[in-house]
Every structure is written in C-alpha cells, then in structure tokens.
PDB file of N, CA and C in Angstrom:
ATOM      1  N   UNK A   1      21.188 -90.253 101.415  1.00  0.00           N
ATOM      2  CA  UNK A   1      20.324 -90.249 100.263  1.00  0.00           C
ATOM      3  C   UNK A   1      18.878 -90.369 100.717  1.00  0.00           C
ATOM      4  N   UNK A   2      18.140 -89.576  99.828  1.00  0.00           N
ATOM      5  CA  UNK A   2      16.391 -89.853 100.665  1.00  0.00           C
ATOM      6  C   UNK A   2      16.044 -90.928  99.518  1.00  0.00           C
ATOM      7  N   UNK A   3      15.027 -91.947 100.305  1.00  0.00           N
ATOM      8  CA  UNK A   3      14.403 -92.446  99.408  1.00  0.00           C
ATOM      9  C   UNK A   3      13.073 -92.052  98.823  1.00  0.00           C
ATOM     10  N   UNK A   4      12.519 -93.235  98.487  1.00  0.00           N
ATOM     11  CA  UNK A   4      10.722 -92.469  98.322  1.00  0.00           C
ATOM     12  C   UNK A   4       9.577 -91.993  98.896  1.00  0.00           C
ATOM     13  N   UNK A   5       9.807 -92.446 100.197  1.00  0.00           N
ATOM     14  CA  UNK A   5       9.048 -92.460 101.333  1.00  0.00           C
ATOM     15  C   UNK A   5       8.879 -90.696 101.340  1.00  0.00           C
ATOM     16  N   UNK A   6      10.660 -90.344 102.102  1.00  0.00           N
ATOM     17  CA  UNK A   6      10.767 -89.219 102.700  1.00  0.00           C
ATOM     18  C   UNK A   6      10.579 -88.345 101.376  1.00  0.00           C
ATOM     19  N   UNK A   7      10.917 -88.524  99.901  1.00  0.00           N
ATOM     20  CA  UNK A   7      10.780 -87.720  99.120  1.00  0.00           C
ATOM     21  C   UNK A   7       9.617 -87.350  98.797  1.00  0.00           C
ATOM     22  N   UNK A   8       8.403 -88.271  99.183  1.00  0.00           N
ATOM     23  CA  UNK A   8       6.825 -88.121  98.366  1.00  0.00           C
ATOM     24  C   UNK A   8       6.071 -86.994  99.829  1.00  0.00           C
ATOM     25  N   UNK A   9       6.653 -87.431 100.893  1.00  0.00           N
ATOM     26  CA  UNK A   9       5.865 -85.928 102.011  1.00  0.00           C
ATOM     27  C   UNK A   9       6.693 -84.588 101.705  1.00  0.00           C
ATOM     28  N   UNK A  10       7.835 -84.694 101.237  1.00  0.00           N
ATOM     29  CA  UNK A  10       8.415 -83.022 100.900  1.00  0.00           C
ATOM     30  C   UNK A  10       7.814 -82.638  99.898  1.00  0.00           C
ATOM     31  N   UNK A  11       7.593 -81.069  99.944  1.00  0.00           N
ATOM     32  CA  UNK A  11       6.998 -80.007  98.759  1.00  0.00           C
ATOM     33  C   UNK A  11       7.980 -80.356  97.471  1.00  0.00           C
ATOM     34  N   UNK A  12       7.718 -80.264  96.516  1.00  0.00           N
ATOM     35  CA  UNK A  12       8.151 -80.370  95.686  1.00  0.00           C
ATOM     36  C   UNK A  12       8.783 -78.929  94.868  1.00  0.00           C
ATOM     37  N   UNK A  13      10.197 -79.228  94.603  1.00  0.00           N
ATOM     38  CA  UNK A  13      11.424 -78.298  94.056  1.00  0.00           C
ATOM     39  C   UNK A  13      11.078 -77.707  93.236  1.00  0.00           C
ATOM     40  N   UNK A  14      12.051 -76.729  92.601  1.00  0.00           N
ATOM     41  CA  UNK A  14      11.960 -75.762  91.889  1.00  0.00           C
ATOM     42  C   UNK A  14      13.589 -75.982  91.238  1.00  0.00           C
ATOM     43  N   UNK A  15      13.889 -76.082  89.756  1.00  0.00           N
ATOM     44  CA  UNK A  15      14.637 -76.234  89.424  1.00  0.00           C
ATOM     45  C   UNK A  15      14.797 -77.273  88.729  1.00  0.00           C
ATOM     46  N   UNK A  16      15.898 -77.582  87.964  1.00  0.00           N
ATOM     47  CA  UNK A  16      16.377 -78.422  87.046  1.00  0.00           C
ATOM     48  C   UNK A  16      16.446 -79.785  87.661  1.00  0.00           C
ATOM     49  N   UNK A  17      17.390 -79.771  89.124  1.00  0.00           N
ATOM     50  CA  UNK A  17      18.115 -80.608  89.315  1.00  0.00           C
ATOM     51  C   UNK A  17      17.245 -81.259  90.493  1.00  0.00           C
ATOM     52  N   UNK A  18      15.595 -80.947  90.723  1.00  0.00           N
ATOM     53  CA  UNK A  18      14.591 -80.939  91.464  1.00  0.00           C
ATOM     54  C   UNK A  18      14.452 -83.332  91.289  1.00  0.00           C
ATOM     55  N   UNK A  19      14.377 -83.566  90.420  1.00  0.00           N
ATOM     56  CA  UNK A  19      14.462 -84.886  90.336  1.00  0.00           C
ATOM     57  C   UNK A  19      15.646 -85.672  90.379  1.00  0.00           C
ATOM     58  N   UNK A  20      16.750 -85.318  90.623  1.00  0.00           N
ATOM     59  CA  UNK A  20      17.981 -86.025  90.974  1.00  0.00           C
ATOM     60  C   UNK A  20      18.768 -85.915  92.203  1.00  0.00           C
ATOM     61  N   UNK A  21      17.450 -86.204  93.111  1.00  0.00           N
ATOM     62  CA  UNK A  21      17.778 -85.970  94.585  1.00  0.00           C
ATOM     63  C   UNK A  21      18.634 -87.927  94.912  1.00  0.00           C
ATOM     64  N   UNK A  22      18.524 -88.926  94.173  1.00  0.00           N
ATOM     65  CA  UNK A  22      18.253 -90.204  94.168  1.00  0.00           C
ATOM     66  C   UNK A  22      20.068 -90.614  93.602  1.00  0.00           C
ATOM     67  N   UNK A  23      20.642 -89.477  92.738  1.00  0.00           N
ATOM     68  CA  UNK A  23      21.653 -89.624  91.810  1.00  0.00           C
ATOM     69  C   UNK A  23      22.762 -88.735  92.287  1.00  0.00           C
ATOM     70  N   UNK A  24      22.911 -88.723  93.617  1.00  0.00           N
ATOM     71  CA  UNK A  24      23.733 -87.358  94.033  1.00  0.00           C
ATOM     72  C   UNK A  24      25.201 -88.811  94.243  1.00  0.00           C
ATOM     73  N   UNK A  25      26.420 -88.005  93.941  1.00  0.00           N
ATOM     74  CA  UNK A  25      27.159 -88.526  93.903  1.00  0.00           C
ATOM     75  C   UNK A  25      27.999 -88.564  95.495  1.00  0.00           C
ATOM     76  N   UNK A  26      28.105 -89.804  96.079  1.00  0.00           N
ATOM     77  CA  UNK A  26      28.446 -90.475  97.391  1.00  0.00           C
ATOM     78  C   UNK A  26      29.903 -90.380  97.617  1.00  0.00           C
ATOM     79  N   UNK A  27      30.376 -88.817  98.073  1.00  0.00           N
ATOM     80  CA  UNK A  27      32.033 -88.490  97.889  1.00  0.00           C
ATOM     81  C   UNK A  27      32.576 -89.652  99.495  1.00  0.00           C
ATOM     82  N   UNK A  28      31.904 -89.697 100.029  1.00  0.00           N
ATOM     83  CA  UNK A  28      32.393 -90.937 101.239  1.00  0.00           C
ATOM     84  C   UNK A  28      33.074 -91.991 100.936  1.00  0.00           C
ATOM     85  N   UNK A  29      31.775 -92.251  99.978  1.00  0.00           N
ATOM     86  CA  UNK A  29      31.677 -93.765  99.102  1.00  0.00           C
ATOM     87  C   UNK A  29      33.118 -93.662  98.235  1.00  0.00           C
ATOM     88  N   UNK A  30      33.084 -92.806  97.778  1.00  0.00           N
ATOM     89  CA  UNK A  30      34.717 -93.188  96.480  1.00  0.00           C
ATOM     90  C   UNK A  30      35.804 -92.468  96.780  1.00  0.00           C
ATOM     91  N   UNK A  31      36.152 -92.237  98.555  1.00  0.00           N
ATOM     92  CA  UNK A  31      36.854 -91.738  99.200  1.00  0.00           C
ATOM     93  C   UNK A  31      37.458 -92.966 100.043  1.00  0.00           C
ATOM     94  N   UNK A  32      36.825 -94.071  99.953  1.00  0.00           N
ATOM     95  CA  UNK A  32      36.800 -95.355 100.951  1.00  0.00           C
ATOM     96  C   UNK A  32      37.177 -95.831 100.770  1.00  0.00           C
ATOM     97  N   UNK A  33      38.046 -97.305 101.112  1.00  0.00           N
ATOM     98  CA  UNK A  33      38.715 -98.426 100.278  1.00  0.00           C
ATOM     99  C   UNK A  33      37.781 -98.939  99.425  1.00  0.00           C
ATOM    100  N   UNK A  34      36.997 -99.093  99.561  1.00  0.00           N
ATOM    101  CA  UNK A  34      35.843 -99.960  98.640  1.00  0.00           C
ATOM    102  C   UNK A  34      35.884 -99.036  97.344  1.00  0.00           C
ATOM    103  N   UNK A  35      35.547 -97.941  97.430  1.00  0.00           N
ATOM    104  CA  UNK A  35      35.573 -97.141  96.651  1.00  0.00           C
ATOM    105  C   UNK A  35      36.610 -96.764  95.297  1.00  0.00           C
ATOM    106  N   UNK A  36      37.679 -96.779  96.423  1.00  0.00           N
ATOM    107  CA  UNK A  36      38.752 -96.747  94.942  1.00  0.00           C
ATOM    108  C   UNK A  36      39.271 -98.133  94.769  1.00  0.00           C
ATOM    109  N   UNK A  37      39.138 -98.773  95.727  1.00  0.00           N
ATOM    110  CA  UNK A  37      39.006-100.230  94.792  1.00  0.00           C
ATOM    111  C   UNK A  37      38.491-100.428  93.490  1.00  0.00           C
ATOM    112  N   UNK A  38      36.882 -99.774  93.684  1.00  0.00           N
ATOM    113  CA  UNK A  38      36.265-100.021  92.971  1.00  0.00           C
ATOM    114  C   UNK A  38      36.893 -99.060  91.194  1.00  0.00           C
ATOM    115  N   UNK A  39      36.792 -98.084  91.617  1.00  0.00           N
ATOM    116  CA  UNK A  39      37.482 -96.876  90.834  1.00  0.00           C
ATOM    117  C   UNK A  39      38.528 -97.682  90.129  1.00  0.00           C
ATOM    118  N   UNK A  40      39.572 -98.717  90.693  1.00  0.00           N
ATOM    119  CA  UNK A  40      40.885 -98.860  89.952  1.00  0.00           C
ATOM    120  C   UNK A  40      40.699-100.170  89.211  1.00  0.00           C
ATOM    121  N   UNK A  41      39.208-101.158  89.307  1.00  0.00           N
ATOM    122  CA  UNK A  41      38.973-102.324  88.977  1.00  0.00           C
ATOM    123  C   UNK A  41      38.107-101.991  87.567  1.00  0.00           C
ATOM    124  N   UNK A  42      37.417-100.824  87.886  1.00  0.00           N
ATOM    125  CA  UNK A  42      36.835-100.054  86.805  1.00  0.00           C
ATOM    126  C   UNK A  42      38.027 -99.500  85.493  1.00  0.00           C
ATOM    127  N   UNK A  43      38.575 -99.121  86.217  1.00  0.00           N
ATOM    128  CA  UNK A  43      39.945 -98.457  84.969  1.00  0.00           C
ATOM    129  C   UNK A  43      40.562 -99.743  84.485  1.00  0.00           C
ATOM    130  N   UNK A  44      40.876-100.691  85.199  1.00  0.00           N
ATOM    131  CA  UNK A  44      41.391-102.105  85.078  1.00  0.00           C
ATOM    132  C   UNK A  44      40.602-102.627  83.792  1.00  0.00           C
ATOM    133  N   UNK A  45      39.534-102.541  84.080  1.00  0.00           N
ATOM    134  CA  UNK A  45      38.523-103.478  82.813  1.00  0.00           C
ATOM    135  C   UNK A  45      38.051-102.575  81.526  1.00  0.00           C
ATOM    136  N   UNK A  46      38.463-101.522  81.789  1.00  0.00           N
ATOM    137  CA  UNK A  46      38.317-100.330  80.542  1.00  0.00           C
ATOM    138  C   UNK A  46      39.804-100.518  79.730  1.00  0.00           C
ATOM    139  N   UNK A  47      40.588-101.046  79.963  1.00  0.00           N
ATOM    140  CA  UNK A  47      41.634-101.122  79.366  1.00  0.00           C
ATOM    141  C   UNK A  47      41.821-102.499  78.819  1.00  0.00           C
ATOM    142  N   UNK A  48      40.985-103.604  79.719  1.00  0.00           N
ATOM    143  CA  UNK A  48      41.167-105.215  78.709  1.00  0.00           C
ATOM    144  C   UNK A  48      39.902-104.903  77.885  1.00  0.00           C
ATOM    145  N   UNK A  49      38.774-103.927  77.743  1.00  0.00           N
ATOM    146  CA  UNK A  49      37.846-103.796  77.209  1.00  0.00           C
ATOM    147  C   UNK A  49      38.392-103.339  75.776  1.00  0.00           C
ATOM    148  N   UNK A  50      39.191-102.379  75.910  1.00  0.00           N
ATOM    149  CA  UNK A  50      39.524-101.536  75.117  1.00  0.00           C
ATOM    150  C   UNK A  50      40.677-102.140  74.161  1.00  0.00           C
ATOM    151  N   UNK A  51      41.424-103.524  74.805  1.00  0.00           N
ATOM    152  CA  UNK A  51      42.756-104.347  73.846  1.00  0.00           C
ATOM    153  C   UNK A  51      41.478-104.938  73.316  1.00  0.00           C
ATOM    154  N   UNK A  52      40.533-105.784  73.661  1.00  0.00           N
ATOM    155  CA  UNK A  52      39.724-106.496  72.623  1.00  0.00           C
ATOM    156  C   UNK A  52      39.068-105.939  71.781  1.00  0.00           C
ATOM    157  N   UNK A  53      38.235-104.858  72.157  1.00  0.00           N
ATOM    158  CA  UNK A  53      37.903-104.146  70.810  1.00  0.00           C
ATOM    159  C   UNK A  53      39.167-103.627  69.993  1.00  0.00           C
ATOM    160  N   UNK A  54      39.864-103.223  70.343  1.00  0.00           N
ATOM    161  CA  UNK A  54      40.679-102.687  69.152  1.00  0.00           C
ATOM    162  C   UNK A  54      41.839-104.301  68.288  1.00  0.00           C
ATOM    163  N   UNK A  55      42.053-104.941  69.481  1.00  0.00           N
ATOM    164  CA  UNK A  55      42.306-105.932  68.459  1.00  0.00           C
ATOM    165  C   UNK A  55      41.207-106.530  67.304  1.00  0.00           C
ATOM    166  N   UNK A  56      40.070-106.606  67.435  1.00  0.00           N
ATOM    167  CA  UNK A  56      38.762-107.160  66.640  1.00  0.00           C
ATOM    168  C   UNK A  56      38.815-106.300  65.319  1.00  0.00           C
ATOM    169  N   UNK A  57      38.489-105.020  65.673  1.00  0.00           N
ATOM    170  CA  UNK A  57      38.341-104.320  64.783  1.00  0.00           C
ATOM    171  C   UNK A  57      39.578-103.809  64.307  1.00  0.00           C
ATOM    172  N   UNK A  58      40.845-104.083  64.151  1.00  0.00           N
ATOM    173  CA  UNK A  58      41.981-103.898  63.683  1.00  0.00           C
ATOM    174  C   UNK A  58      42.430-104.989  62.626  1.00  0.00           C
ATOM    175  N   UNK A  59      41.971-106.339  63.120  1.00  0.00           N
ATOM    176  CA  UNK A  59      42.397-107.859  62.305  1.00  0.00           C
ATOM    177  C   UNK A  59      40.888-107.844  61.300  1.00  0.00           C
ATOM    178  N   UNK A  60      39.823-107.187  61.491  1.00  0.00           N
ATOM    179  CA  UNK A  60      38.711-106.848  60.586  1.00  0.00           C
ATOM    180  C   UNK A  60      39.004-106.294  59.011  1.00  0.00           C
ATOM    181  N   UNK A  61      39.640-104.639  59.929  1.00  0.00           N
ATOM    182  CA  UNK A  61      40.072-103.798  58.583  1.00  0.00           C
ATOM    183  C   UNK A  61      41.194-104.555  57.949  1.00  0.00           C
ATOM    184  N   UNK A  62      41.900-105.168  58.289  1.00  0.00           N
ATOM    185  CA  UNK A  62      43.054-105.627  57.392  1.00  0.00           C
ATOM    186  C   UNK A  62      42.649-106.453  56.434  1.00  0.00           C
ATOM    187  N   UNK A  63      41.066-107.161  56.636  1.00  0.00           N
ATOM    188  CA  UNK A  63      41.005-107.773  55.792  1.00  0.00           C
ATOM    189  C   UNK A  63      40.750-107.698  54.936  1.00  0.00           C
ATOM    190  N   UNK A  64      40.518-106.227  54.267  1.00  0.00           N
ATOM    191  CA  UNK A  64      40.193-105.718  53.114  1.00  0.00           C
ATOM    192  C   UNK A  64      41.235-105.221  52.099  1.00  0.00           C
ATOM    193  N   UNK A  65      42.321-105.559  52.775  1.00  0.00           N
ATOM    194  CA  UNK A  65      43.679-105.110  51.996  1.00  0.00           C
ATOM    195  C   UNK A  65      44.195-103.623  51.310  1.00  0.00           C
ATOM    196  N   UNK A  66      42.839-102.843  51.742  1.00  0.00           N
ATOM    197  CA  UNK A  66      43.556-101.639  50.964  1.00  0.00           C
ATOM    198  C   UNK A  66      44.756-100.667  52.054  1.00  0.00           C
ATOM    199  N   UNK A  67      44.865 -99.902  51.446  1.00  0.00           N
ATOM    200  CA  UNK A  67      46.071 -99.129  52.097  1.00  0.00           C
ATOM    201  C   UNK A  67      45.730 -97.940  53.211  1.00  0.00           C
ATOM    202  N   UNK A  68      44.663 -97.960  53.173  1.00  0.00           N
ATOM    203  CA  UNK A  68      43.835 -97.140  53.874  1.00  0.00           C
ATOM    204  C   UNK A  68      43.452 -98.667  55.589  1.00  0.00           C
ATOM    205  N   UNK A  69      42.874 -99.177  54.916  1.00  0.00           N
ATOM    206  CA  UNK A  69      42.951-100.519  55.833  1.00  0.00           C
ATOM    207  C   UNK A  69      44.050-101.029  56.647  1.00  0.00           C
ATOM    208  N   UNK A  70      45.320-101.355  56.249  1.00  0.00           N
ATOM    209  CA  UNK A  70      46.402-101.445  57.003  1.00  0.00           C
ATOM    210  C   UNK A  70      47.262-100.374  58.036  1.00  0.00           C
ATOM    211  N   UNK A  71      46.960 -99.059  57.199  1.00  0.00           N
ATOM    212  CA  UNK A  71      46.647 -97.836  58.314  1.00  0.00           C
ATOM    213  C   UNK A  71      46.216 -98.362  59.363  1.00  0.00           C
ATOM    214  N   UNK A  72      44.841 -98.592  59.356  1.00  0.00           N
ATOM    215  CA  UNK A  72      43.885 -98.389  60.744  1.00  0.00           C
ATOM    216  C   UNK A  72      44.470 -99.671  61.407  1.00  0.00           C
ATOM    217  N   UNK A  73      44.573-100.913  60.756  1.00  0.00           N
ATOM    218  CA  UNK A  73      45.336-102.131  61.055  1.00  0.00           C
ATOM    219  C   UNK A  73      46.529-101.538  62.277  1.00  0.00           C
ATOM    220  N   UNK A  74      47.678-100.767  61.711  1.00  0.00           N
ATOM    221  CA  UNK A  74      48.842-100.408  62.502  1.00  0.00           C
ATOM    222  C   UNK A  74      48.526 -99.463  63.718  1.00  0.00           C
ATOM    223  N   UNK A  75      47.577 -98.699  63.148  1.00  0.00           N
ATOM    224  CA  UNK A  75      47.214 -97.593  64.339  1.00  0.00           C
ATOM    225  C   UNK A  75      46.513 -98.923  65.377  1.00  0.00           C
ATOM    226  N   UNK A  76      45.790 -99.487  65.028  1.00  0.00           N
ATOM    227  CA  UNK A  76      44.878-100.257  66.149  1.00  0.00           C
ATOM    228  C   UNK A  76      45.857-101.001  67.191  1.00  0.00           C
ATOM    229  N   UNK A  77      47.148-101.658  66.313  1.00  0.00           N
ATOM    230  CA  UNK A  77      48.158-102.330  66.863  1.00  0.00           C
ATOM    231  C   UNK A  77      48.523-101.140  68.400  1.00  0.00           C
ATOM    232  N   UNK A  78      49.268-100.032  67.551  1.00  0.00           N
ATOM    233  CA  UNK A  78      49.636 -99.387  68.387  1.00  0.00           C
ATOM    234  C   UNK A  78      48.968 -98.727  69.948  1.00  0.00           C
ATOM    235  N   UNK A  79      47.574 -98.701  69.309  1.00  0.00           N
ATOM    236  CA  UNK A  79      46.982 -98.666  70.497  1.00  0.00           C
ATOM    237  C   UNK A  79      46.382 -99.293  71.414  1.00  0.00           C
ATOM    238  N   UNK A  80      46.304-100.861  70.889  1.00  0.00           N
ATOM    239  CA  UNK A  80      46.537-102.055  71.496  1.00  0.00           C
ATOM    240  C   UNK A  80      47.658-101.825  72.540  1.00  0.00           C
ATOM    241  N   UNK A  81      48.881-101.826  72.186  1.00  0.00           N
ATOM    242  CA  UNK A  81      50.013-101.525  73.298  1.00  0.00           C
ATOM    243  C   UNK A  81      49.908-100.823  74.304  1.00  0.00           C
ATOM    244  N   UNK A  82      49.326 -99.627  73.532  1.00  0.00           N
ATOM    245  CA  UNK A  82      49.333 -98.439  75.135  1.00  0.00           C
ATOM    246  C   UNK A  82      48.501 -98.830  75.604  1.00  0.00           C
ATOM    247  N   UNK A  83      47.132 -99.507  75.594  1.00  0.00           N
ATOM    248  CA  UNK A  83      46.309 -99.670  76.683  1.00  0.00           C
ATOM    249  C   UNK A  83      46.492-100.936  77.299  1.00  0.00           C
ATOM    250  N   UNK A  84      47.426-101.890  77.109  1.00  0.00           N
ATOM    251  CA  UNK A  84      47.993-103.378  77.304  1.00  0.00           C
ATOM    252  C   UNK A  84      49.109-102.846  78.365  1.00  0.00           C
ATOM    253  N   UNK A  85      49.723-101.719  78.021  1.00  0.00           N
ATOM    254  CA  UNK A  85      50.523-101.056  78.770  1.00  0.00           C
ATOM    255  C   UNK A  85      50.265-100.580  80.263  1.00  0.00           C
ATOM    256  N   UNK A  86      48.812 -99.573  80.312  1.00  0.00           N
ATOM    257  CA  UNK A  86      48.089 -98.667  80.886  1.00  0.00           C
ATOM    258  C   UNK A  86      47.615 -99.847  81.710  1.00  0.00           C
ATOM    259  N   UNK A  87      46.794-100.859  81.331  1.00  0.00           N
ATOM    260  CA  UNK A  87      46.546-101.974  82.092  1.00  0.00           C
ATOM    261  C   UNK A  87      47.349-102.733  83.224  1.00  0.00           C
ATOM    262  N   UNK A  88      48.611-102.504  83.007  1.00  0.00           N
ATOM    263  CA  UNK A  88      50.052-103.280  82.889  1.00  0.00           C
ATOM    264  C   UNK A  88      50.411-102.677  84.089  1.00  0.00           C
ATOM    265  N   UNK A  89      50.499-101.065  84.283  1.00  0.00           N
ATOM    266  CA  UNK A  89      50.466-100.281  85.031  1.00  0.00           C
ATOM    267  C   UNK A  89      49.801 -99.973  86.331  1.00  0.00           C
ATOM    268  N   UNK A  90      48.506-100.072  86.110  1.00  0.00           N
ATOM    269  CA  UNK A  90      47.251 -99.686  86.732  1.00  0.00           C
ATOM    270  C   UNK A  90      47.172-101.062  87.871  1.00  0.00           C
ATOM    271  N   UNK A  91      47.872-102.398  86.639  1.00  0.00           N
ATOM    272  CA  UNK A  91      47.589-103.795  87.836  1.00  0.00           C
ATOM    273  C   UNK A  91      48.370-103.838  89.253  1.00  0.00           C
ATOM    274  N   UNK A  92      49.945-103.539  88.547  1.00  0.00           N
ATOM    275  CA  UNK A  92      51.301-103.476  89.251  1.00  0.00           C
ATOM    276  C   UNK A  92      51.121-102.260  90.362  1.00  0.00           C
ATOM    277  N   UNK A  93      50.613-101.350  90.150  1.00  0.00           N
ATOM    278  CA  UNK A  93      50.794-100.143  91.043  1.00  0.00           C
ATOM    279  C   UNK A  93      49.817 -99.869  92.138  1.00  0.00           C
ATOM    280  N   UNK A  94      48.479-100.221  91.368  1.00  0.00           N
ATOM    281  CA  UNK A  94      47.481-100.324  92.447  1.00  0.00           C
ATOM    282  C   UNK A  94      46.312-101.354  92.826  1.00  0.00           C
ATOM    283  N   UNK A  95      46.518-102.588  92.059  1.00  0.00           N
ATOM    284  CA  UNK A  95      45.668-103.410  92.565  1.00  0.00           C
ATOM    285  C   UNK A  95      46.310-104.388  93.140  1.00  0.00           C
ATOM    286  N   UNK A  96      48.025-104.685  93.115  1.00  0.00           N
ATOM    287  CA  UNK A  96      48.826-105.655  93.579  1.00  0.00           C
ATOM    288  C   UNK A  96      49.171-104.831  95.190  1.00  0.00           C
ATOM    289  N   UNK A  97      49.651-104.041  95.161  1.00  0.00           N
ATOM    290  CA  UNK A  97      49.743-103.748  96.702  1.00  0.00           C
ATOM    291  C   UNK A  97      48.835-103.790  97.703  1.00  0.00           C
ATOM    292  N   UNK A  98      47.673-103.146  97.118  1.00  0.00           N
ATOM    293  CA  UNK A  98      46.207-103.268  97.896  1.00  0.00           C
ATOM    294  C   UNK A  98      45.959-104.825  98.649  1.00  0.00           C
ATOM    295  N   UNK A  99      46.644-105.686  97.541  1.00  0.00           N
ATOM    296  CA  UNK A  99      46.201-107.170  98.059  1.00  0.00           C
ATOM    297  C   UNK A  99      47.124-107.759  98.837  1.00  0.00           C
ATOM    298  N   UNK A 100      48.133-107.500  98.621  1.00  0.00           N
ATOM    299  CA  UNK A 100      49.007-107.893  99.475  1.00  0.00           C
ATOM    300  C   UNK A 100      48.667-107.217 100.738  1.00  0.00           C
ATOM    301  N   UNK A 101      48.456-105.576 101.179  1.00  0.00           N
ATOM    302  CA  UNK A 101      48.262-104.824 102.522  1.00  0.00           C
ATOM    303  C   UNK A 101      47.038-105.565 103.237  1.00  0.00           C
ATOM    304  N   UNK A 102      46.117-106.347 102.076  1.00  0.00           N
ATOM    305  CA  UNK A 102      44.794-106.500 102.855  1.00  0.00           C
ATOM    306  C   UNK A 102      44.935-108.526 102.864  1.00  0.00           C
ATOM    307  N   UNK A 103      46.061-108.881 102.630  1.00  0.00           N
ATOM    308  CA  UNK A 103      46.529-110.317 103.054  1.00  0.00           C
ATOM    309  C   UNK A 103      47.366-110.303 104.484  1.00  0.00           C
ATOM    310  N   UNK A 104      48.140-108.984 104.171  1.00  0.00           N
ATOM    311  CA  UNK A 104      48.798-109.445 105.798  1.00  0.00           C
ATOM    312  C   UNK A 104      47.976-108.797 107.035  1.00  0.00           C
ATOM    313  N   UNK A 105      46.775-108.347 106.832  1.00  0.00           N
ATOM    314  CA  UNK A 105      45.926-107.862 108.121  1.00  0.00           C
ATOM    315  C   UNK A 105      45.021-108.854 108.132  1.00  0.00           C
TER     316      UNK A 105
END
C-alpha cells in the first residue's frame, strides 16, 4: 500500500479510481490465518447482531396486537432461529477447531 509520502511526489491519475490507491483490498491479508479468522468472527457477530435485533423488534410489533403485528411477531421468531442456527454452525465448524489446532501448537 503507498502511503502519503510516496503518493504526494507521483503525477497525479487519470480516472475514477485515481483516489483509492489507500483502499485497495489486501488479498494476502484475508488469505492468512488472521484473516479468515477475522472473516469468520465477523460472520460470528453478524448473526448475534442479527438474533437481537430481530428479537427487539419482533416482541415490539406484538405489542400492538393487530394481526398484521403478530405476523411480523412469527416471521421475526422464525428468523431468530435461522440465524441462532447459522451462528450455531459457523461457531462449531470454524471457530472451535481453529482453537483447539492453535492450543495444541
């Protein structure tokens, strides 16, 4: 990656993508253990992110009692599960082995 130094003596670009010399995406970096560590701790917390909002706003609408409300109530439930699920998944498969491989070295 260049920083500012080396970027302020080069001529300056032509093109769109002329200012996102700073934002180029680091395929090393999320090719690495660190990397998809990081990648699977990220998916990890998008999914307890995603049971709390939808539980909040699921026990919200119900409280309005209409029938339209308990809809969104059941749908929210349900998708509470799959991502309680997806979470469930994501822990067991790839963040529990990782720790164990990097306990016995």
């Amino acid at each position: 990656m260049f920083n500012a130094w080396s970027r302020r003596d080069r001529p300056p670009e032509d093109g769109t993508a002329a200012g996102l010399d700073g934002f180029a995406v680091d395929k090393t970096f999320l090719s690495s253990l660190k990397g998809i560590l990081l990648e699977t701790e990220l998916d990890f917390l998008r999914c307890v992110s995603a049971i709390i909002i939808f539980l909040v706003v699921s026990f919200a609408a119900v409280t309005s009692r209409d029938g339209a409300a308990i809809a969104a109530f059941v749908f929210g439930i349900i998708l509470v599960s799959v991502f309680a699920y997806d979470a469930f998944k994501i822990y067991r498969t790839e963040m529990v082995p990782r720790a164990a491989q990097g306990d016995q070295q």
